[in-house]
C-alpha atoms as a PDB file:
ATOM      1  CA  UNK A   1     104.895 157.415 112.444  1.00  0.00           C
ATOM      2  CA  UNK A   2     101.463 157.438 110.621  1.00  0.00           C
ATOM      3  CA  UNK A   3     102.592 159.771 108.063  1.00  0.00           C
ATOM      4  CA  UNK A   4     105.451 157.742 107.211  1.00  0.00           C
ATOM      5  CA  UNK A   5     103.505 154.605 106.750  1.00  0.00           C
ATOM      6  CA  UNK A   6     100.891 156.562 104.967  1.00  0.00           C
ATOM      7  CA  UNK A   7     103.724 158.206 102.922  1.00  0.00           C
ATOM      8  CA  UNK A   8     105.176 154.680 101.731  1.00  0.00           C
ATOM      9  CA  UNK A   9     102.085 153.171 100.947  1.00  0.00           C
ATOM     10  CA  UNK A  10     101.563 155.999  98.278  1.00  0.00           C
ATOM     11  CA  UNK A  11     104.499 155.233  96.743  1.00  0.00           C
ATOM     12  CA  UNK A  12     103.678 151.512  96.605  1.00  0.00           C
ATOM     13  CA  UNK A  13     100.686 152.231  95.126  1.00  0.00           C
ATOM     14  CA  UNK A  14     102.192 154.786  92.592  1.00  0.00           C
ATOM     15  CA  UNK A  15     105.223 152.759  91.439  1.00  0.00           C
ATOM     16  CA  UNK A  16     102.603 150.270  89.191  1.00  0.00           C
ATOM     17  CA  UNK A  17     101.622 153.501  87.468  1.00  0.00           C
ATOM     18  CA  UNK A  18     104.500 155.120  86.772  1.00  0.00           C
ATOM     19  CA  UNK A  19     105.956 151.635  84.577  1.00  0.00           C
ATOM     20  CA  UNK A  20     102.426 151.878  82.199  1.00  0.00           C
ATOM     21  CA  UNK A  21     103.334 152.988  78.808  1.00  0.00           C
ATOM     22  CA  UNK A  22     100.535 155.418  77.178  1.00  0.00           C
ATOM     23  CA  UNK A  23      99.840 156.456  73.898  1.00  0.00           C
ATOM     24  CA  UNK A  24      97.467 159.086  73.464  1.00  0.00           C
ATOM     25  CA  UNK A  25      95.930 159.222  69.625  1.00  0.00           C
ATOM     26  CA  UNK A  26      94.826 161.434  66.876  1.00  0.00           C
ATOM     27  CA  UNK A  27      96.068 164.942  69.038  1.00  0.00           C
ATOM     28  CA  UNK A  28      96.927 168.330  68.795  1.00  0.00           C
ATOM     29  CA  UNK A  29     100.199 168.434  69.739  1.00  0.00           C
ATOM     30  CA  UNK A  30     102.165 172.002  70.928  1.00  0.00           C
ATOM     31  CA  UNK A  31     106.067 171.209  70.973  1.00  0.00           C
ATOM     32  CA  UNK A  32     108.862 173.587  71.905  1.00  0.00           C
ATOM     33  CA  UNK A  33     110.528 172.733  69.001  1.00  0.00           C
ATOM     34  CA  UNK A  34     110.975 173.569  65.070  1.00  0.00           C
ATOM     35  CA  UNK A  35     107.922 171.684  64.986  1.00  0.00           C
ATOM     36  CA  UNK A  36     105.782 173.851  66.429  1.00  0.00           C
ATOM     37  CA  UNK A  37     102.472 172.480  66.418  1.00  0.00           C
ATOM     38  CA  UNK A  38     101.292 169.007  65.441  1.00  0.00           C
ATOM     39  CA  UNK A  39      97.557 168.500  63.935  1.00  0.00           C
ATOM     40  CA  UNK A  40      96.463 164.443  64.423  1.00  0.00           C
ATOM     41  CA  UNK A  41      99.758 163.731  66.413  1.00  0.00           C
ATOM     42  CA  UNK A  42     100.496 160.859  68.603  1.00  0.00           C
ATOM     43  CA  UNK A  43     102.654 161.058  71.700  1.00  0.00           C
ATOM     44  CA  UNK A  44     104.349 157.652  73.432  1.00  0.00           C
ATOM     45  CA  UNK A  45     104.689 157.792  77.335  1.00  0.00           C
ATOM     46  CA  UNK A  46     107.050 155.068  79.010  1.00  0.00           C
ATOM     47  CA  UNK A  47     107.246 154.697  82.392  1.00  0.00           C
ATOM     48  CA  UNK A  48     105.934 158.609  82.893  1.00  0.00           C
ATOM     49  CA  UNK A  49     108.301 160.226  80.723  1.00  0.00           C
ATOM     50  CA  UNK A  50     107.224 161.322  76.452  1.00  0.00           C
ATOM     51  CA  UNK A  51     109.348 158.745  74.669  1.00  0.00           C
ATOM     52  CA  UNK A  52     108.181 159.475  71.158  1.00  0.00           C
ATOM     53  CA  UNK A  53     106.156 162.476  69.452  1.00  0.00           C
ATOM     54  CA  UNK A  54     104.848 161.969  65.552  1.00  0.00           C
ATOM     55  CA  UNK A  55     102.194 163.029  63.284  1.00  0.00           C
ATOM     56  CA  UNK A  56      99.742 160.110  62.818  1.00  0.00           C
ATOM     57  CA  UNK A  57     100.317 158.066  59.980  1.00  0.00           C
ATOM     58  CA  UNK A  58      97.706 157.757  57.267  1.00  0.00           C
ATOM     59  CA  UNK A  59      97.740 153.764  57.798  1.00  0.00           C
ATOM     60  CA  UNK A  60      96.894 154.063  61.585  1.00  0.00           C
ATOM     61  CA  UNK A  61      94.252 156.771  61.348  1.00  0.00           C
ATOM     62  CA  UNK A  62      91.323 154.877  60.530  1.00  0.00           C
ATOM     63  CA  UNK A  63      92.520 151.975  63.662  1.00  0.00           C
ATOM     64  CA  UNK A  64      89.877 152.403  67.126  1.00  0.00           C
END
């Protein structure tokens, strides 16, 4: 019985996480694609799955 409550309160606490979106900035980014690798690439994450993948644009490089 313990691990089962102990099981579902990990989930409770995990489900907030897992509807975040991310964007992580200015990366190297190593597709599987035609693309192959991406120098200064951004990747979008919403709700823990890659929803976009792009080169960074010239306009948003310089934003913190």
């Amino acid at each position: 019985m313990r691990v089962l409550i102990a099981f579902l309160f990990a989930c409770v606490i995990a489900s907030p996480a897992a509807a975040q979106s991310v964007l992580i900035r200015d990366g190297r980014v190593v597709t599987n694609g035609g693309a192959g690798m991406i120098e200064n690439g951004d990747v979008l994450i919403v709700n823990g799955r890659i929803s976009a993948v792009a080169p960074t644009s010239p306009r948003q490089a310089g934003r913190a």
